[in-house]
Protein backbone atom coordinates (compact mmCIF):
# COMPACT_ATOMS: atom_id res chain seq x y z
CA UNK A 1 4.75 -26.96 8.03
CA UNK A 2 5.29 -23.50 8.97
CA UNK A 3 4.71 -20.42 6.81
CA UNK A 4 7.40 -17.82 6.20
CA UNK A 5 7.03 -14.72 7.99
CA UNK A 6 5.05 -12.06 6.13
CA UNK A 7 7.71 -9.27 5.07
CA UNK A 8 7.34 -5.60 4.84
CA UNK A 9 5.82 -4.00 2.39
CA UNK A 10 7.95 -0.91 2.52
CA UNK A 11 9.92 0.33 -0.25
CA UNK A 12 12.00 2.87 1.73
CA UNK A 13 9.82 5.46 0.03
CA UNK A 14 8.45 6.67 2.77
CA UNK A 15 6.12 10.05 2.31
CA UNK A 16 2.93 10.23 3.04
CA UNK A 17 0.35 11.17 0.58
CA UNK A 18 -1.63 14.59 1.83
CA UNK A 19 -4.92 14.15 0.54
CA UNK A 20 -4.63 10.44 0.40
CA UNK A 21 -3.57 9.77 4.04
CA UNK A 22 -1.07 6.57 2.92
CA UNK A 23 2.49 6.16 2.75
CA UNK A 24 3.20 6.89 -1.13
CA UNK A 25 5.69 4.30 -0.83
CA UNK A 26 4.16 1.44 0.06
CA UNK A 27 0.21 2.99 0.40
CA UNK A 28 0.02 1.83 3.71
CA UNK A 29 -2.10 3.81 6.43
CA UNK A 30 0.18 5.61 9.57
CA UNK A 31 -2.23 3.61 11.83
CA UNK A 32 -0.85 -0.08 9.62
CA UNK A 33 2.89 1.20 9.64
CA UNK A 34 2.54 1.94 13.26
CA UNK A 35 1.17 -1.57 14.01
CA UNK A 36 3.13 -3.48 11.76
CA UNK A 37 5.87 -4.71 14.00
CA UNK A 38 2.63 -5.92 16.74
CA UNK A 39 0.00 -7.62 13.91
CA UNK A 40 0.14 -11.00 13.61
CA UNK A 41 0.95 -12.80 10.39
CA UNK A 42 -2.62 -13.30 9.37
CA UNK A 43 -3.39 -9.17 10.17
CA UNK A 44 -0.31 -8.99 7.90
CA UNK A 45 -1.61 -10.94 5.26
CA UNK A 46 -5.46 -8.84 5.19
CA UNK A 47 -2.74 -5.69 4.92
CA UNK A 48 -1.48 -7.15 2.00
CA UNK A 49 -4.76 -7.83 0.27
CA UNK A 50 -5.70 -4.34 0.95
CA UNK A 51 -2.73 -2.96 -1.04
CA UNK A 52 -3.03 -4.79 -3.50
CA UNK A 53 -6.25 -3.09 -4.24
CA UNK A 54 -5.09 0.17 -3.20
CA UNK A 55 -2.60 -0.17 -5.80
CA UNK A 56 -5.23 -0.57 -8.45
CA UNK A 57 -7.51 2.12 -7.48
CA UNK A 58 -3.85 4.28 -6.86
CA UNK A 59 -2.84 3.71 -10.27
CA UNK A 60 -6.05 4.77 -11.84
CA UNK A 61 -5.96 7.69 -10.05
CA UNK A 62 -2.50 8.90 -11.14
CA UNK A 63 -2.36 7.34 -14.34
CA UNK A 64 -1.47 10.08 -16.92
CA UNK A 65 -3.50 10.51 -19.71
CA UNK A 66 -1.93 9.21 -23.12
CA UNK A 67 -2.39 11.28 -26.56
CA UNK A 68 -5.41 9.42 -27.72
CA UNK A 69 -7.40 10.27 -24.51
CA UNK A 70 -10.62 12.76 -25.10
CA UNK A 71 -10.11 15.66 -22.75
């Protein structure tokens, strides 16, 4: 059985973050979208797992704070 092939991650937001040296779009490195088109699926896939906990860490890191937060 053959697997689908692994799709894009990008959102067609594509500006990279100046401190944070990813796409703010889809928080991919330049060096990952440059590659993209030439990785295999499986490179794909370890892409994937990486942004998935890049969005976690990106999300605590801009998360605003809400009225009940201690300054």
């Amino acid at each position: 059985m053959t697997q689908a092939p692994v799709p894009s991650p990008c959102i067609n937001v594509c500006r990279m973050h100046p401190t944070a040296g990813v796409c703010e779009g889809c928080l991919r490195t330049l060096d990952e979208i440059g590659a993209w088109s030439r990785m295999d699926d499986n490179a794909k896939r370890a892409v994937w797992l990486q942004l998935s906990q890049r969005r976690v860490a990106w999300r605590r890191m801009h998360a605003k704070p809400t009225e009940g937060d201690a300054a």
